[in-house]
PDB file of N, CA and C in Angstrom:
ATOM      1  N   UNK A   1     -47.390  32.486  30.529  1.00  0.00           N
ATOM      2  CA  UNK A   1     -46.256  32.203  29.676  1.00  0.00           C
ATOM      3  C   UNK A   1     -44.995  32.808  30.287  1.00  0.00           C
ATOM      4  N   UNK A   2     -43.732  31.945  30.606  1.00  0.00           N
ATOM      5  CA  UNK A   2     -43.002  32.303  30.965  1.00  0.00           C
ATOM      6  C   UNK A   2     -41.579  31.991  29.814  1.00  0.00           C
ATOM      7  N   UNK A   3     -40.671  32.776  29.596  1.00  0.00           N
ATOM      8  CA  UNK A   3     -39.665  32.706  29.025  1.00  0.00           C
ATOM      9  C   UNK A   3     -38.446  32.197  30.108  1.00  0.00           C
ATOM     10  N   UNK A   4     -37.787  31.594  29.110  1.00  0.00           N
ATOM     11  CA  UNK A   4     -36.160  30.369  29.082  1.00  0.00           C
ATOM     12  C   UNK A   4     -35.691  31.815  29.460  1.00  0.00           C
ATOM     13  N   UNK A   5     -34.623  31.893  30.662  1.00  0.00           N
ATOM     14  CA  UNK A   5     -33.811  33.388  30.908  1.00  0.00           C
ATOM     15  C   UNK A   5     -32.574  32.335  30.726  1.00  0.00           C
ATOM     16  N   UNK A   6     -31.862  33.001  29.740  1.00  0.00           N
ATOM     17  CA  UNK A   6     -30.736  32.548  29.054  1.00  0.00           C
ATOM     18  C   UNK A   6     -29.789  33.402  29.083  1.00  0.00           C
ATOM     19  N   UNK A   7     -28.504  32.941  29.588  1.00  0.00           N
ATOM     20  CA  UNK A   7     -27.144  33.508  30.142  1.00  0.00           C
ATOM     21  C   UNK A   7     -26.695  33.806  28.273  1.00  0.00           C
ATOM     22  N   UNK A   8     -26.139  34.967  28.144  1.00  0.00           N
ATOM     23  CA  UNK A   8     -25.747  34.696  26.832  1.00  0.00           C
ATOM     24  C   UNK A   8     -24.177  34.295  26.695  1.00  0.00           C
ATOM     25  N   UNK A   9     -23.703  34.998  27.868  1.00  0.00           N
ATOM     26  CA  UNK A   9     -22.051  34.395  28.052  1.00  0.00           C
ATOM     27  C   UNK A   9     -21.767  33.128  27.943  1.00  0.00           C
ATOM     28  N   UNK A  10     -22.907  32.509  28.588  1.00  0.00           N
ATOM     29  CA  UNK A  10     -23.008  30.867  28.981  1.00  0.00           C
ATOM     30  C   UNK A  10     -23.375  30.358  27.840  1.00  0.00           C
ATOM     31  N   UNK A  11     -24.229  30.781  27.546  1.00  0.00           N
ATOM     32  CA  UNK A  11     -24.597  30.228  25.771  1.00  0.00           C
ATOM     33  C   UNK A  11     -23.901  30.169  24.857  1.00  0.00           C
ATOM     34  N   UNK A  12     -22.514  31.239  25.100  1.00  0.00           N
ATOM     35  CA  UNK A  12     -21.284  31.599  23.791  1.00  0.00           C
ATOM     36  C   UNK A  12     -20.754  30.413  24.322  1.00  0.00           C
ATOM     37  N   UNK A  13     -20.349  30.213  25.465  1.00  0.00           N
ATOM     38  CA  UNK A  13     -19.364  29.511  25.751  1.00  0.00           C
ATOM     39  C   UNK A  13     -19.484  27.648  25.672  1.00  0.00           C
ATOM     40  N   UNK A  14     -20.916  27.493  25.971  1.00  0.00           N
ATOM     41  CA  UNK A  14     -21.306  26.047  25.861  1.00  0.00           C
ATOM     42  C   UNK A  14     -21.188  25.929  23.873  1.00  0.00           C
ATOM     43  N   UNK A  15     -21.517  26.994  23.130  1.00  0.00           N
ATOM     44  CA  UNK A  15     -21.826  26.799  21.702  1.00  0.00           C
ATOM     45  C   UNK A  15     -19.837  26.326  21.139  1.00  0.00           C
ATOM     46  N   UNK A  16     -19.308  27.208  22.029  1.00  0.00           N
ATOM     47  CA  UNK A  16     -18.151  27.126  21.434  1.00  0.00           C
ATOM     48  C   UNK A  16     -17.236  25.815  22.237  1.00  0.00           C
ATOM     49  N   UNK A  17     -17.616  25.329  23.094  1.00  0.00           N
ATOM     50  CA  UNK A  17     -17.166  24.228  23.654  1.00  0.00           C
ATOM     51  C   UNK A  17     -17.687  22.869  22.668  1.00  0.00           C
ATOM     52  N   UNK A  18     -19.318  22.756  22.321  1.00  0.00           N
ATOM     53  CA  UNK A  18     -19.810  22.185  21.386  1.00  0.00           C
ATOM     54  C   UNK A  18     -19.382  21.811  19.972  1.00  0.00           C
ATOM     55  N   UNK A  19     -18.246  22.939  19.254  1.00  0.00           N
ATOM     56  CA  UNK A  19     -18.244  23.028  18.536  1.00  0.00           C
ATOM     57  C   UNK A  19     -16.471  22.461  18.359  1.00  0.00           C
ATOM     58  N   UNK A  20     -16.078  23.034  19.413  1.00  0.00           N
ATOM     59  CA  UNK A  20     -14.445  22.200  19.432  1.00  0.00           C
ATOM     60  C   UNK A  20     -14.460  20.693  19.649  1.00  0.00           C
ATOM     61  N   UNK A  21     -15.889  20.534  20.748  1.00  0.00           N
ATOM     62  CA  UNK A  21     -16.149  18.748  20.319  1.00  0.00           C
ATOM     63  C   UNK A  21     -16.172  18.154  19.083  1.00  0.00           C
ATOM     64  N   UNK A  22     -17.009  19.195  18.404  1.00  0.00           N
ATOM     65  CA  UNK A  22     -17.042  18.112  16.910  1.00  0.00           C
ATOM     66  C   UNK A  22     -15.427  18.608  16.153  1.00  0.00           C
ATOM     67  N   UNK A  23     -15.057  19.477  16.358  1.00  0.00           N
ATOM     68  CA  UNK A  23     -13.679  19.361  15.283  1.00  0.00           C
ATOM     69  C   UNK A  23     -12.966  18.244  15.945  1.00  0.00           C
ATOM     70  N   UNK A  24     -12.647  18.012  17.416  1.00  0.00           N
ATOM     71  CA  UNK A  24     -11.781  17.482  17.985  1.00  0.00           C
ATOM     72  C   UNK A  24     -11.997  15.509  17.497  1.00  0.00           C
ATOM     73  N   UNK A  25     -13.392  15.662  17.656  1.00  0.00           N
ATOM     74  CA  UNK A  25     -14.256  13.719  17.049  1.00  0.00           C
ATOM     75  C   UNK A  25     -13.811  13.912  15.335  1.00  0.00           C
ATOM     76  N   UNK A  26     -13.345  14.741  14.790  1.00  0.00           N
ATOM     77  CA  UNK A  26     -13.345  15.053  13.217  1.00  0.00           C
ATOM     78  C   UNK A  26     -12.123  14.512  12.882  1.00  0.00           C
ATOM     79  N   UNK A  27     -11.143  15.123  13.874  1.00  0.00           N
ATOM     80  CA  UNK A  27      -9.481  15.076  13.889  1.00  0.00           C
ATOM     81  C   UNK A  27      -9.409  13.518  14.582  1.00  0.00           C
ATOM     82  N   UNK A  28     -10.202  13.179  15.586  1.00  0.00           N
ATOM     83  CA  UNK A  28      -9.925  11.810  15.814  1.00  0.00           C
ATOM     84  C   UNK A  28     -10.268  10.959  14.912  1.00  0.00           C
ATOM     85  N   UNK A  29     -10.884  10.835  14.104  1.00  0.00           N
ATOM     86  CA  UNK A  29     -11.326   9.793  13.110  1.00  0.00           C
ATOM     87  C   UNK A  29     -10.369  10.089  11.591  1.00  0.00           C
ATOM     88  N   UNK A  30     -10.274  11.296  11.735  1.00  0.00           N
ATOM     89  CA  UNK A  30      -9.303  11.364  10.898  1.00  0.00           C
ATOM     90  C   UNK A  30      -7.597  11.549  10.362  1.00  0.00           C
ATOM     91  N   UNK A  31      -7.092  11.718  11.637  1.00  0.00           N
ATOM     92  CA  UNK A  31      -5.855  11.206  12.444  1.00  0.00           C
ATOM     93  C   UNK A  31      -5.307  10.333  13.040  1.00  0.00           C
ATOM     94  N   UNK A  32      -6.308   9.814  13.935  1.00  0.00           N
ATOM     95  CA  UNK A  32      -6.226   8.555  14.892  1.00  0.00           C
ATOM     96  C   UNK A  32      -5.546   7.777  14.406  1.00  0.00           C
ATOM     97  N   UNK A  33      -4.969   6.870  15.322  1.00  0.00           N
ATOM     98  CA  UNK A  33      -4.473   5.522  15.157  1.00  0.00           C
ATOM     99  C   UNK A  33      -4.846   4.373  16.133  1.00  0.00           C
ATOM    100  N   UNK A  34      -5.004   3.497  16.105  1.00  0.00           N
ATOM    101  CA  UNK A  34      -5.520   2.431  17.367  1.00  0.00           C
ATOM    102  C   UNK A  34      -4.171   2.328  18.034  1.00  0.00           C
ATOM    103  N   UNK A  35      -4.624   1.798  18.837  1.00  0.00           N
ATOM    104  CA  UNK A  35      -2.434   1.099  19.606  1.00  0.00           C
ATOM    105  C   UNK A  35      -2.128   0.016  18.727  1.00  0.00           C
ATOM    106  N   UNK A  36      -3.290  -0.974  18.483  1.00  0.00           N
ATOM    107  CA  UNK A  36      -2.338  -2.083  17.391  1.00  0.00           C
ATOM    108  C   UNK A  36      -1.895  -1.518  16.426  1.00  0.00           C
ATOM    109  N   UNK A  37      -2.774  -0.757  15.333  1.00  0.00           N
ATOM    110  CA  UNK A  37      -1.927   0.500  14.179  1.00  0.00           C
ATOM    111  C   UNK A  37      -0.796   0.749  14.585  1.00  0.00           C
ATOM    112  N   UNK A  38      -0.700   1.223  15.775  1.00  0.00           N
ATOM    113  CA  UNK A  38       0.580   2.023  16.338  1.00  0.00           C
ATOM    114  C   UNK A  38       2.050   1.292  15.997  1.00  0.00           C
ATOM    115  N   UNK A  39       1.101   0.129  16.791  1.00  0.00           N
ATOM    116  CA  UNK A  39       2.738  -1.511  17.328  1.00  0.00           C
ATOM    117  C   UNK A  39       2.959  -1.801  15.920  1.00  0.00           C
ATOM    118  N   UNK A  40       2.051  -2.383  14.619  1.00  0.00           N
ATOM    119  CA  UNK A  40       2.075  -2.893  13.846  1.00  0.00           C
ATOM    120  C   UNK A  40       3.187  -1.770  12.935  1.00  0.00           C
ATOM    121  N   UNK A  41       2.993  -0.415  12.839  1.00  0.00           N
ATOM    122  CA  UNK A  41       3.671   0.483  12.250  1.00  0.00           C
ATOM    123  C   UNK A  41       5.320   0.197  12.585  1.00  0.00           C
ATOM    124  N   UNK A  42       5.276   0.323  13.994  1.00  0.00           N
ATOM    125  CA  UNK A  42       6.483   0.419  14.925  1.00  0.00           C
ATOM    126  C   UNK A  42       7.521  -1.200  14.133  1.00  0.00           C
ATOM    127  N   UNK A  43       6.857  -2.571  14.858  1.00  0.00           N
ATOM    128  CA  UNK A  43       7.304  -3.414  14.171  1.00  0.00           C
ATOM    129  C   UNK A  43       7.491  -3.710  13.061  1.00  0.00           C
ATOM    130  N   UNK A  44       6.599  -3.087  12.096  1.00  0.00           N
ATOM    131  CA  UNK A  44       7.835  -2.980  10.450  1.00  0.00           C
ATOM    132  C   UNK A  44       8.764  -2.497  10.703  1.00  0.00           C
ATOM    133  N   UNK A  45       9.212  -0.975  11.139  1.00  0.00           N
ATOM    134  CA  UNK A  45      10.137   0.130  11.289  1.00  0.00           C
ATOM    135  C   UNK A  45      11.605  -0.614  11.600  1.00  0.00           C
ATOM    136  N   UNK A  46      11.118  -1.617  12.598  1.00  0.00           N
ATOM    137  CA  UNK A  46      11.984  -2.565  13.599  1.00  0.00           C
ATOM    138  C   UNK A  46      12.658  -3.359  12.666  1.00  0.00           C
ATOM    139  N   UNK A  47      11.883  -4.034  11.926  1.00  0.00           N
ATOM    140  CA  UNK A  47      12.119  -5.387  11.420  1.00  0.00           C
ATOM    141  C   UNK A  47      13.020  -4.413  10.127  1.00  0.00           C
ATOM    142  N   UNK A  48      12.620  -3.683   9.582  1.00  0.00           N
ATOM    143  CA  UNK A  48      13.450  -3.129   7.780  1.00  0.00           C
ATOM    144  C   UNK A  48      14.723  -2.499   8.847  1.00  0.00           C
ATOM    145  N   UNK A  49      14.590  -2.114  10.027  1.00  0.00           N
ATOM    146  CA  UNK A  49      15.587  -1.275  10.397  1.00  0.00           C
ATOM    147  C   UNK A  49      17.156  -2.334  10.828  1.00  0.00           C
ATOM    148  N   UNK A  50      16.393  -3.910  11.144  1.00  0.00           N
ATOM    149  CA  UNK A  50      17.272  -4.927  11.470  1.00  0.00           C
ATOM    150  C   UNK A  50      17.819  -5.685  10.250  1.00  0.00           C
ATOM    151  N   UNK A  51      16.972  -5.819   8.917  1.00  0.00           N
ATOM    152  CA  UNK A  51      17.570  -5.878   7.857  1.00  0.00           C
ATOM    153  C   UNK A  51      18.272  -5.351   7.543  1.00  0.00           C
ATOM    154  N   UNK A  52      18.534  -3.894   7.788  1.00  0.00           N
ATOM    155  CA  UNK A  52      19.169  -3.193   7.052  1.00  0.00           C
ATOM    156  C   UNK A  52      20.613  -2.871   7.747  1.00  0.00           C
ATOM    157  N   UNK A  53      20.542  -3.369   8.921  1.00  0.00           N
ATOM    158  CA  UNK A  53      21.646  -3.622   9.703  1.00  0.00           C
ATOM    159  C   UNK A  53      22.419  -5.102   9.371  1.00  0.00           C
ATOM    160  N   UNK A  54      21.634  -6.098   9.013  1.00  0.00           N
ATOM    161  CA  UNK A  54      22.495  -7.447   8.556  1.00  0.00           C
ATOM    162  C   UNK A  54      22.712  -7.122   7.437  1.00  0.00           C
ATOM    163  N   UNK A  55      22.939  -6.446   6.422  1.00  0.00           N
ATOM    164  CA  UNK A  55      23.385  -5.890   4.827  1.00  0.00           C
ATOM    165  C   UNK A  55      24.166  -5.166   5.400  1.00  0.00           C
ATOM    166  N   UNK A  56      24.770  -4.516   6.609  1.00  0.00           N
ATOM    167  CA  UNK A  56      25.521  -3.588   6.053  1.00  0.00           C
ATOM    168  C   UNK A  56      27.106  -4.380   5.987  1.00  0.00           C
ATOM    169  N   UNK A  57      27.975  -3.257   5.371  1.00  0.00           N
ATOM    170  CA  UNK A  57      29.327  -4.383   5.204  1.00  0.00           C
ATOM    171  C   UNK A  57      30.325  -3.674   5.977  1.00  0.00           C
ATOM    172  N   UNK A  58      30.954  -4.480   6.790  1.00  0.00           N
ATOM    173  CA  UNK A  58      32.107  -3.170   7.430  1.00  0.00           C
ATOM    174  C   UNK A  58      33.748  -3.599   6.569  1.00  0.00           C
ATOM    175  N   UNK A  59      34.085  -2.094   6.720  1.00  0.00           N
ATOM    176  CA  UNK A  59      35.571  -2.432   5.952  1.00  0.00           C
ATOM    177  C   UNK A  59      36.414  -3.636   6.562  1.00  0.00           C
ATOM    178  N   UNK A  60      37.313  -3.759   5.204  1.00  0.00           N
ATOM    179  CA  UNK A  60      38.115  -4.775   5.839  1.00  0.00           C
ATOM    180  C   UNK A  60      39.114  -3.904   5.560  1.00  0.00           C
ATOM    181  N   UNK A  61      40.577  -4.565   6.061  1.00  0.00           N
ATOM    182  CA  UNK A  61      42.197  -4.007   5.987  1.00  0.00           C
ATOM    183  C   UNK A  61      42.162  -3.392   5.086  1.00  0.00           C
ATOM    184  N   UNK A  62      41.992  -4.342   3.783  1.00  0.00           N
ATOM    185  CA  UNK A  62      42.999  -3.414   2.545  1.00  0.00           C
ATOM    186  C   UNK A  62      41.381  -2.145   1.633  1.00  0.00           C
ATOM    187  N   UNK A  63      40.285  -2.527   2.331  1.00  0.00           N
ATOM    188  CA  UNK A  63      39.243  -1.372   2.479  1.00  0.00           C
ATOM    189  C   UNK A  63      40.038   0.238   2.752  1.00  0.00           C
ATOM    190  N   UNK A  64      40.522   0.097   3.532  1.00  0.00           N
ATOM    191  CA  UNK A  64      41.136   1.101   4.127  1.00  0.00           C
ATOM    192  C   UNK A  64      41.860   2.204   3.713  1.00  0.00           C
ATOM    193  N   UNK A  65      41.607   3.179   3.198  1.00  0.00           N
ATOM    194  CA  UNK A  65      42.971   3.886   2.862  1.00  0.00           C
ATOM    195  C   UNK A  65      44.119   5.101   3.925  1.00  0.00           C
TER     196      UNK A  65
END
């Protein structure tokens, strides 16, 4: 019978690498965005931001004081 000789430094360090994997897959699924999400976000932003530029009114002369 022979025993597993196990680094324990190596063992902290693979456990804690392991473990930032799963927060990091946690935060991606729960943060994430796809790139179409992304564009689709972006192009509303675009489109209300160009509406809101044909509404606006610029002064006229007697506007003016």
């Amino acid at each position: 019978m022979t025993a597993d000789i196990v680094n324990l430094r190596n063992a902290r360090k693979r456990r804690t690498r392991d473990q930032r994997e799963i927060k990091a897959a946690e935060n991606r699924a729960k943060f994430g965005q796809s790139k179409a999400e992304k564009m689709q976000v972006k192009a509303v932003s675009e489109l209300d931001r160009r509406r809101l530029d044909q509404a606006k009114r610029e002064p006229t002369g007697s506007d003016e004081r």
